[in-house]
N, C-alpha and C. Protein backbone atom coordinates (compact mmCIF):
# COMPACT_ATOMS: atom_id res chain seq x y z
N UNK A 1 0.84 -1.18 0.00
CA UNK A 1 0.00 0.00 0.00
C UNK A 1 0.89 1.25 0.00
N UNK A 2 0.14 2.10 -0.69
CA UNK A 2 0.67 3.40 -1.07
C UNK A 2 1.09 4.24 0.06
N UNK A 3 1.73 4.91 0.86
CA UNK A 3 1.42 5.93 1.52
C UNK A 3 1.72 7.28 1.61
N UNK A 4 0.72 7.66 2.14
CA UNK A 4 0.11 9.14 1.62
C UNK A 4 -0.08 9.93 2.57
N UNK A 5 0.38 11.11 2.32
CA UNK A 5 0.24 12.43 3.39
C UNK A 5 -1.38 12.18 3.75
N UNK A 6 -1.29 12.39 5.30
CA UNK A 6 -2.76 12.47 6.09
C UNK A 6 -3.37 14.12 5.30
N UNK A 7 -2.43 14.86 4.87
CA UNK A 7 -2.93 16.23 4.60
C UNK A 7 -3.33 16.06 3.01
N UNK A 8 -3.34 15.09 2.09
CA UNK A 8 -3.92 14.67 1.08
C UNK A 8 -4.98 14.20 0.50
N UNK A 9 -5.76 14.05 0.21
CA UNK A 9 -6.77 13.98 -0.07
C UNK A 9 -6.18 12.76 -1.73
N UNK A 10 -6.56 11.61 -1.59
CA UNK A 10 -6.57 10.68 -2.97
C UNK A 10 -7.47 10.87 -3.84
N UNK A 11 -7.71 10.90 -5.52
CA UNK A 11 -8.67 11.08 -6.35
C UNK A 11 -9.22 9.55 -6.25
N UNK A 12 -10.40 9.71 -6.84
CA UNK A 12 -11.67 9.04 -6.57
C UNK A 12 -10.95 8.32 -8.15
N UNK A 13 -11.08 6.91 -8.36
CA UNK A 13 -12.62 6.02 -7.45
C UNK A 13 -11.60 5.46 -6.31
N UNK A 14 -12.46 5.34 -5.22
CA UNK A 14 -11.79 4.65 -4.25
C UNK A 14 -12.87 3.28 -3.98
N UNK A 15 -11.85 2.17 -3.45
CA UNK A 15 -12.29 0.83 -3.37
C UNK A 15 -12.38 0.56 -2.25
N UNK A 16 -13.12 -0.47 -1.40
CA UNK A 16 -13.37 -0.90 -0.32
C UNK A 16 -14.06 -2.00 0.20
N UNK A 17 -14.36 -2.73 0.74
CA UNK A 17 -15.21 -3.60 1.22
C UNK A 17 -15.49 -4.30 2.96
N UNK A 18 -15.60 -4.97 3.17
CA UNK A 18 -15.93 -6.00 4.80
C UNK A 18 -14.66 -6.56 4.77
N UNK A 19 -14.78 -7.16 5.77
CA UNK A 19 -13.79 -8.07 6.69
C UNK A 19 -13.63 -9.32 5.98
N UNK A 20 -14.46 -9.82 5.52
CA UNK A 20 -14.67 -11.58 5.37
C UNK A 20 -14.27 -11.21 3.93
N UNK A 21 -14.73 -9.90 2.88
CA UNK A 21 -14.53 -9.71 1.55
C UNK A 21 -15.62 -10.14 0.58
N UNK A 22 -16.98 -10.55 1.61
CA UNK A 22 -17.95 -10.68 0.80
C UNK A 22 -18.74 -9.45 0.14
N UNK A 23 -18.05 -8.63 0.38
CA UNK A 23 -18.77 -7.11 0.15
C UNK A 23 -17.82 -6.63 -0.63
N UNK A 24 -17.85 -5.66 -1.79
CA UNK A 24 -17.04 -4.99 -2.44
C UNK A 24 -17.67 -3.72 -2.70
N UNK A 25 -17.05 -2.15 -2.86
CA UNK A 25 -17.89 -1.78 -3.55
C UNK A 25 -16.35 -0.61 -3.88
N UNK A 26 -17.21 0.39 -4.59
CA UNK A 26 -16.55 1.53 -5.32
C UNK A 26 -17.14 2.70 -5.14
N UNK A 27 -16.56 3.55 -4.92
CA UNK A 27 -16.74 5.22 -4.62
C UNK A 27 -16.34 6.21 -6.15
N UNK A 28 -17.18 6.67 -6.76
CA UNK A 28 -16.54 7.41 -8.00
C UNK A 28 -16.20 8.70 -7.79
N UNK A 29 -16.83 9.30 -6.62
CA UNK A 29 -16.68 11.06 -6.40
C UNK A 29 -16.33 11.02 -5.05
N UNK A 30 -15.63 11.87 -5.22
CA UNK A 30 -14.60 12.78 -4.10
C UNK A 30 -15.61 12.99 -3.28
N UNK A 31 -15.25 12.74 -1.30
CA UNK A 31 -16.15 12.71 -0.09
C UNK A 31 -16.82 14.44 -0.53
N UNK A 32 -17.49 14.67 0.67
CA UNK A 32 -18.11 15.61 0.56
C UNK A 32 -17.39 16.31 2.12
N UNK A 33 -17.53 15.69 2.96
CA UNK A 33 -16.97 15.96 4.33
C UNK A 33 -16.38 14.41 5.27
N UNK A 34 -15.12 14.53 5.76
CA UNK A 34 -15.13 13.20 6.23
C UNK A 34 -15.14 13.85 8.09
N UNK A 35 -15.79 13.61 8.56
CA UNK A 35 -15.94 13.89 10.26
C UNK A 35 -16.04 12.83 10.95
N UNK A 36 -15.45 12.83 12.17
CA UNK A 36 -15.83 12.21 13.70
C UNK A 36 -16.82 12.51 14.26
N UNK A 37 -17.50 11.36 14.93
CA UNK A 37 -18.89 11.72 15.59
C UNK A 37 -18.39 10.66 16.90
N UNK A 38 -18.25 11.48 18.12
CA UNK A 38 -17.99 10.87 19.66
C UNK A 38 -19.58 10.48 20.59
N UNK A 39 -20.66 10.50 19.92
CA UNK A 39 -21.68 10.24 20.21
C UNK A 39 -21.69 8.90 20.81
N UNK A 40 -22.30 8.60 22.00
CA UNK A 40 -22.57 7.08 22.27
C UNK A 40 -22.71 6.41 21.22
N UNK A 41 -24.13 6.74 20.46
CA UNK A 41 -24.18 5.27 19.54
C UNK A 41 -23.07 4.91 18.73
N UNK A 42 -22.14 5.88 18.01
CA UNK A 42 -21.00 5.44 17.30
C UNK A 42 -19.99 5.09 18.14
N UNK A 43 -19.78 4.96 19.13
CA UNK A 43 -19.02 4.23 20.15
C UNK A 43 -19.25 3.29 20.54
N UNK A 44 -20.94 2.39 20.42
CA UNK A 44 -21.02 1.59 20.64
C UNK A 44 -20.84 0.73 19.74
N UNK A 45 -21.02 1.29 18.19
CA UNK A 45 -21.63 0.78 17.10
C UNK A 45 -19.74 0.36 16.40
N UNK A 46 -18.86 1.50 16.54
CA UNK A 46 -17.69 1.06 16.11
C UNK A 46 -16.97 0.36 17.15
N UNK A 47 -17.34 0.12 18.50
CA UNK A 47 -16.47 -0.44 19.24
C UNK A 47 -15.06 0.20 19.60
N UNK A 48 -15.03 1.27 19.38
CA UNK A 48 -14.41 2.63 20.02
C UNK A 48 -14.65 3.50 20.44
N UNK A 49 -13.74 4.60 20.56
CA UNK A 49 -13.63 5.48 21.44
C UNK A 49 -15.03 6.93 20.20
N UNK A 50 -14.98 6.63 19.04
CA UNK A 50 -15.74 7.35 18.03
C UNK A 50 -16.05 6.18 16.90
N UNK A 51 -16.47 7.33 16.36
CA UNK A 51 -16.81 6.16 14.74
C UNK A 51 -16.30 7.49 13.99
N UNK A 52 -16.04 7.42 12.58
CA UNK A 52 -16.14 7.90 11.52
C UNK A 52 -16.80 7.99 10.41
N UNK A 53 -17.25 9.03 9.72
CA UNK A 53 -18.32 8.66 8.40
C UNK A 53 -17.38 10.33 7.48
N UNK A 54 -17.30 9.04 6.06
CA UNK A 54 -17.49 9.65 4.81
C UNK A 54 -18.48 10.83 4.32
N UNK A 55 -18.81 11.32 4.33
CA UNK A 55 -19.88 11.82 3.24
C UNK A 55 -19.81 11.77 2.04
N UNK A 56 -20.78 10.88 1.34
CA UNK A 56 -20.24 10.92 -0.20
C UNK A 56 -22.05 11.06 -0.89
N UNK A 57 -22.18 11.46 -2.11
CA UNK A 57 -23.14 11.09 -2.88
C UNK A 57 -23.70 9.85 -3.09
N UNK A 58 -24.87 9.43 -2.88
CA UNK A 58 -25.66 8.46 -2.99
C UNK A 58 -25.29 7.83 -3.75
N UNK A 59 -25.21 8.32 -5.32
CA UNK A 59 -25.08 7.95 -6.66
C UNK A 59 -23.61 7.41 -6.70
N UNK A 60 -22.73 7.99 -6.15
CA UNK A 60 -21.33 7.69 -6.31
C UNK A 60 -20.58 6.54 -5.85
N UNK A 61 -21.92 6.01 -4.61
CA UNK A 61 -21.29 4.62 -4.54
C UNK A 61 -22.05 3.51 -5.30
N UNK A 62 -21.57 2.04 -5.68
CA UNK A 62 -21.86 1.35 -6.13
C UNK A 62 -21.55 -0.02 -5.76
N UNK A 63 -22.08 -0.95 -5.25
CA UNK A 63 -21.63 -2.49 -4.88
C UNK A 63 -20.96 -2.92 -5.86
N UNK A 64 -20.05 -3.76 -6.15
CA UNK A 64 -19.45 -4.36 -7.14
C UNK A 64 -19.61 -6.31 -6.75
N UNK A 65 -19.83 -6.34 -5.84
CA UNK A 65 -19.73 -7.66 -5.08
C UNK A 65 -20.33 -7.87 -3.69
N UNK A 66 -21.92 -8.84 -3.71
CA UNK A 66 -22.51 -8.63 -2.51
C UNK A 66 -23.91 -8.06 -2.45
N UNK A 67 -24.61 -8.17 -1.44
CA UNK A 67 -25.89 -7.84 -1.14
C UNK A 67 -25.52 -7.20 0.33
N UNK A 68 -26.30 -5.98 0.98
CA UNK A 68 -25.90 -5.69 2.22
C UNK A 68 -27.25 -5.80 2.58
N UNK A 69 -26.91 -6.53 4.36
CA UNK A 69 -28.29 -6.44 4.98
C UNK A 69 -28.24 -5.22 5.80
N UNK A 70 -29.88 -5.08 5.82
CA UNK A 70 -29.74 -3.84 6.60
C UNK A 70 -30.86 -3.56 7.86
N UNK A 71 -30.74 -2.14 9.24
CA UNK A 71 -31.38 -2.37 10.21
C UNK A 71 -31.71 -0.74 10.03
N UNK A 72 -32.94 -0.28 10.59
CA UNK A 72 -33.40 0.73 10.77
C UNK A 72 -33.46 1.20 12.53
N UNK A 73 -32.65 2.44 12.46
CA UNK A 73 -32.81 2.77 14.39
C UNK A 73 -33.37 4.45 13.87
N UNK A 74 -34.22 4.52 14.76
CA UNK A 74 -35.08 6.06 15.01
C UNK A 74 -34.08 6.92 16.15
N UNK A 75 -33.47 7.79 15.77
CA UNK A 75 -32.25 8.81 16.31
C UNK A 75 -33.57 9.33 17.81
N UNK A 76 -32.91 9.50 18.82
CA UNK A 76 -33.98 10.84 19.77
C UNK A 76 -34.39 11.84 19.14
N UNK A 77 -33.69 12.21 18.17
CA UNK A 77 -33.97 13.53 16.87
C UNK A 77 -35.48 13.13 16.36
N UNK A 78 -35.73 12.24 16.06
CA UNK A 78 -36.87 11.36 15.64
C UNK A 78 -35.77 11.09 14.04
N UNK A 79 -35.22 11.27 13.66
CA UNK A 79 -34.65 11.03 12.65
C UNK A 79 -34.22 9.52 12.06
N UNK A 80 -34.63 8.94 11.28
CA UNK A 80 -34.27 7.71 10.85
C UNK A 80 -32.82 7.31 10.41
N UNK A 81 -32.59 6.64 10.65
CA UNK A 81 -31.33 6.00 10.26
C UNK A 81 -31.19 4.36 9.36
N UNK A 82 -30.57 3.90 8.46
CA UNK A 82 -30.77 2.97 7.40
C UNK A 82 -29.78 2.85 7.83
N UNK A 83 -29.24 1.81 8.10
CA UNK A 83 -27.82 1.28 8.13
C UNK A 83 -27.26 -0.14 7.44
N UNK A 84 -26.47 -0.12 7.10
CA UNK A 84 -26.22 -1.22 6.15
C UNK A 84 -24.75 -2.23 6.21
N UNK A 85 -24.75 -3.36 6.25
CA UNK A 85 -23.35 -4.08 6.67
C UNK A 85 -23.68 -5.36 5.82
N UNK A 86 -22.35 -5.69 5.75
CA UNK A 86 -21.99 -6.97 5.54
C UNK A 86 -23.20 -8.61 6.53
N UNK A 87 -23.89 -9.23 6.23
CA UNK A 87 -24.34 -10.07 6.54
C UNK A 87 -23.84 -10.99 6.66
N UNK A 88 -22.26 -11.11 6.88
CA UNK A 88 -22.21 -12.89 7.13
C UNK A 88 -21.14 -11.85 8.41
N UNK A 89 -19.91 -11.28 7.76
CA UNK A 89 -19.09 -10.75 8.92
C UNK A 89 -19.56 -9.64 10.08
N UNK A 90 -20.86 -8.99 9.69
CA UNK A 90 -21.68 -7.76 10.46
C UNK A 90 -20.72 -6.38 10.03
N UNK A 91 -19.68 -6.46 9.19
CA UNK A 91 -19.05 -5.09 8.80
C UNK A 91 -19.88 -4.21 8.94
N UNK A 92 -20.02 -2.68 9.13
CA UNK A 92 -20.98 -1.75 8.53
C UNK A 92 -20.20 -1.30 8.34
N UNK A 93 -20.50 -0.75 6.35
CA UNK A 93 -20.37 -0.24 5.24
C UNK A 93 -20.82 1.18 5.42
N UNK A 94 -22.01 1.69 5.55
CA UNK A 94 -22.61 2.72 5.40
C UNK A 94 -24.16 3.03 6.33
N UNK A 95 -24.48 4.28 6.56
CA UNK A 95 -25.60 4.46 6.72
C UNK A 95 -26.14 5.80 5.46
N UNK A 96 -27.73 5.78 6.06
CA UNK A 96 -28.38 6.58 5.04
C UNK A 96 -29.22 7.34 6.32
N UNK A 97 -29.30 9.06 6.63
CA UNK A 97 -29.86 9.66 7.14
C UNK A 97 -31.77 9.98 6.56
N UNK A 98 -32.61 9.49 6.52
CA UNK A 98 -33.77 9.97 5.98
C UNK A 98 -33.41 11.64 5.55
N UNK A 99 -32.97 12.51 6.28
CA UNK A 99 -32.97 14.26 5.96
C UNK A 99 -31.56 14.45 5.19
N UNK A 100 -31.46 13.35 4.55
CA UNK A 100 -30.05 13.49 3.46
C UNK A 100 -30.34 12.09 2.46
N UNK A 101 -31.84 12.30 2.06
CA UNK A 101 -31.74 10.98 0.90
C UNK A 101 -30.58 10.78 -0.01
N UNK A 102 -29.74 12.10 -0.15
CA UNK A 102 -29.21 12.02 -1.76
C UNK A 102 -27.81 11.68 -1.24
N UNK A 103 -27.82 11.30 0.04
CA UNK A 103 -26.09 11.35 0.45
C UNK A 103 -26.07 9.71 1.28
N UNK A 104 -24.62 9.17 1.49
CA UNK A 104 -24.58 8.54 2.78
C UNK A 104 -23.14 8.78 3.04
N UNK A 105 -23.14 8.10 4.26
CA UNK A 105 -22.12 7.90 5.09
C UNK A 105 -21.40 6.73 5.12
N UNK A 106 -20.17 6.82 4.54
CA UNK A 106 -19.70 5.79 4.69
C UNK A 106 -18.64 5.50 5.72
N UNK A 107 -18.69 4.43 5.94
CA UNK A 107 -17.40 4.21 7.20
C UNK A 107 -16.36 3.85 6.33
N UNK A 108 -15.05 5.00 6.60
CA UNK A 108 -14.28 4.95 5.43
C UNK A 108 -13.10 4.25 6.11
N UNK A 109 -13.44 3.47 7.59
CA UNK A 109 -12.12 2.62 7.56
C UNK A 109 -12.42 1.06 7.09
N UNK A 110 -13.65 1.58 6.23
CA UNK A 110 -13.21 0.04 5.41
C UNK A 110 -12.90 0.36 3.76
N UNK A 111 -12.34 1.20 3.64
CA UNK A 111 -11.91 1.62 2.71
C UNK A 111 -10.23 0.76 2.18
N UNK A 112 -9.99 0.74 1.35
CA UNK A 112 -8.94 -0.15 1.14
C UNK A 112 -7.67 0.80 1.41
N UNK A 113 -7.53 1.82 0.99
CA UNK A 113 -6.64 3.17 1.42
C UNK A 113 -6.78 3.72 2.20
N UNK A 114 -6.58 3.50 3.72
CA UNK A 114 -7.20 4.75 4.39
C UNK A 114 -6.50 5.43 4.94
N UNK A 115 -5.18 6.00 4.83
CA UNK A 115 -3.89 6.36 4.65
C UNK A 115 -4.18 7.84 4.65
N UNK A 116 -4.82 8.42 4.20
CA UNK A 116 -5.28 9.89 3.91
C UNK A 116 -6.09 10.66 4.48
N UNK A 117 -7.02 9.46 5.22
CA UNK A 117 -8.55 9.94 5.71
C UNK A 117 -7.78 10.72 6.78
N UNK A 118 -8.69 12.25 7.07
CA UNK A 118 -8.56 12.92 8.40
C UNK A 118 -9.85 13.60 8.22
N UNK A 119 -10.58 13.69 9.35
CA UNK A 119 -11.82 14.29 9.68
C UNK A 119 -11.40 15.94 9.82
N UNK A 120 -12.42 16.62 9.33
CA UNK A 120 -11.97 18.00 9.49
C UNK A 120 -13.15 18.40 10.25
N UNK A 121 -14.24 17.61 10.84
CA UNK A 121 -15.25 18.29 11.78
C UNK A 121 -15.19 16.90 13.11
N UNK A 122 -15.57 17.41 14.15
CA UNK A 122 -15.59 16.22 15.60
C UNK A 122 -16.89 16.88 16.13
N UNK A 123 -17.95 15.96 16.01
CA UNK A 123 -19.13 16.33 16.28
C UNK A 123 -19.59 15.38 18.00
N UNK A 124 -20.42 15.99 18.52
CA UNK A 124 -20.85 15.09 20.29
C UNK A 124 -19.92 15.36 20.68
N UNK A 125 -18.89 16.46 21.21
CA UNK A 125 -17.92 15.80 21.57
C UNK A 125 -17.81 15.82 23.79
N UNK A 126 -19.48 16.58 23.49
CA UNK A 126 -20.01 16.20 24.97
C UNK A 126 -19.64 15.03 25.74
N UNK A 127 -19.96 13.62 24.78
CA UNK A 127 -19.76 12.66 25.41
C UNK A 127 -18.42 11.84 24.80
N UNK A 128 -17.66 12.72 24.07
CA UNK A 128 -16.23 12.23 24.03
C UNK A 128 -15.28 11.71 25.06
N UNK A 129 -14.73 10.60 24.97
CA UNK A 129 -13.65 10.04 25.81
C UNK A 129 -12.78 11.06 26.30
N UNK A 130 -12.37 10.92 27.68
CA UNK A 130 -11.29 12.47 27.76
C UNK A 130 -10.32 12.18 27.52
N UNK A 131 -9.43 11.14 26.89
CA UNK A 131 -8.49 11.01 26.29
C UNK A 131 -8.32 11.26 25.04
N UNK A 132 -9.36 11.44 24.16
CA UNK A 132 -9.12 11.86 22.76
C UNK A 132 -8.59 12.80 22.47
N UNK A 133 -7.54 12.93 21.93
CA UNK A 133 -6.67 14.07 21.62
C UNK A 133 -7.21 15.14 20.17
N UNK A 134 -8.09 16.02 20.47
CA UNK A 134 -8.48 16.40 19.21
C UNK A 134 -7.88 17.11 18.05
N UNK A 135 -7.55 17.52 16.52
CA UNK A 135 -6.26 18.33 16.40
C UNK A 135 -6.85 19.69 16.40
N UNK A 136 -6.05 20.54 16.41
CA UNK A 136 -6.30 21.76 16.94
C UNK A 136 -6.68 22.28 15.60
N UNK A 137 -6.49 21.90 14.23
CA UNK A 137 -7.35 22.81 12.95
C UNK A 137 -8.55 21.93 12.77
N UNK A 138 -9.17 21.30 13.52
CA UNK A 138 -10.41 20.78 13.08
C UNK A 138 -11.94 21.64 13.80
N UNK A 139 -12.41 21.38 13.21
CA UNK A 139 -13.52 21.94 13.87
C UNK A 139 -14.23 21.11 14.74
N UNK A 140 -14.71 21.80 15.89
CA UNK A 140 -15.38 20.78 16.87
C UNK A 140 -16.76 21.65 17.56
N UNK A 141 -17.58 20.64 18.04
CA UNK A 141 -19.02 21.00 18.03
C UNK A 141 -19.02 20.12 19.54
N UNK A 142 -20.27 20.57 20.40
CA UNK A 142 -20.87 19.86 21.37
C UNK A 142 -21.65 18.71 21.62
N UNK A 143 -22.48 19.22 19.98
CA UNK A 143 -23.17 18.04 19.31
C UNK A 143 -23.47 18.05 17.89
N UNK A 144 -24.62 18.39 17.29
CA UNK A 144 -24.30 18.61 15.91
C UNK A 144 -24.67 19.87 15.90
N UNK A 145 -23.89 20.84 15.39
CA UNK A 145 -24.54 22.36 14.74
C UNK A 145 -26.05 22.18 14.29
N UNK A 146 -26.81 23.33 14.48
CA UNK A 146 -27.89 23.53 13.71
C UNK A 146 -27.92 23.76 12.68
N UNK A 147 -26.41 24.51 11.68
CA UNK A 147 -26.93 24.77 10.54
C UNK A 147 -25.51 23.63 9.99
N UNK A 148 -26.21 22.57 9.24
CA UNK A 148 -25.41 21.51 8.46
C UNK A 148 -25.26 21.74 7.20
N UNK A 149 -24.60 22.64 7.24
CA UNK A 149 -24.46 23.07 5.12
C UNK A 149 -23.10 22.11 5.18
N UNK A 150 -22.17 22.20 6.07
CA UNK A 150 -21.26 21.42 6.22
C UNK A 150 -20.90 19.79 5.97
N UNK A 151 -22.79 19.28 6.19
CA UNK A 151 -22.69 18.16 5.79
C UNK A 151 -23.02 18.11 4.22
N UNK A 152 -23.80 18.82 3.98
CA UNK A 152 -23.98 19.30 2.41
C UNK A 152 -23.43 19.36 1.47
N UNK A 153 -21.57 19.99 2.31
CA UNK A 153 -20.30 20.58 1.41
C UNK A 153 -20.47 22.01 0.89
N UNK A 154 -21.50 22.51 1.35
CA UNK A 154 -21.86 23.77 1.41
C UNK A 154 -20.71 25.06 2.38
């Protein structure tokens, strides 16, 4: 594997899949925002201290290999959540926000490169671990901003 300045950004398509490799898929367009979210559920859900999500265009990803199963959780927001993984290894690949049909989130450490990824927003960070060292040019929030143009790429 290649390696690549964390301050780089790689051109698209980028490749990725699950653990077991029953999942494949492909990314054709450049993220939109890649952020940390220190929220319980992504702490529970990645089995760390945070989770991470991609933002990419709906359209831009594509399975190449695989079927993903998937579970629906209702946020306290009332906001829906689609989430989607690997069915034999339980990987999760991605979620889908209902108030962002045209986008998802991908968890980009299953990305085959992930050499580059750095979050430039840290969202919840209310219930952040106090050991997380945050970097000092990122932006950081309490929980999520009210105005998300950010997740937009706005």
């Amino acid at each position: 594997m290649n390696k690549v300045s964390r301050n780089k950004r790689l051109n698209p398509p980028y490749h990725g899949g699950c653990e077991c490799g029953a999942i494949r898929y492909t990314v054709s367009a450049a993220p939109i925002v890649i952020y940390a979210c220190h929220c319980t559920i992504c702490q529970t859900q990645s089995g760390s201290a945070f989770g991470m999500a991609m933002r990419i265009s709906a359209e831009s990803f594509s399975l190449t290999k695989g079927t993903l199963k998937t579970f629906r959780r209702v946020a306290d927001s009332g906001q829906v959540f689609t989430n989607s993984f690997c069915p034999y290894c339980g990987t999760r690949i991605h979620h889908r926000a209902d108030r962002t049909p045209g986008q998802i989130s991908l968890k980009p450490g299953t990305l085959d490169n992930s050499s580059w990824l750095r979050p430039s927003h840290h969202v919840f960070l209310r219930s952040a671990q106090t050991w997380v060292v945050i970097p000092d040019d990122a932006l950081r929030f309490e929980t999520v901003p009210e105005n998300r143009a950010w997740l937009r790429g706005e």
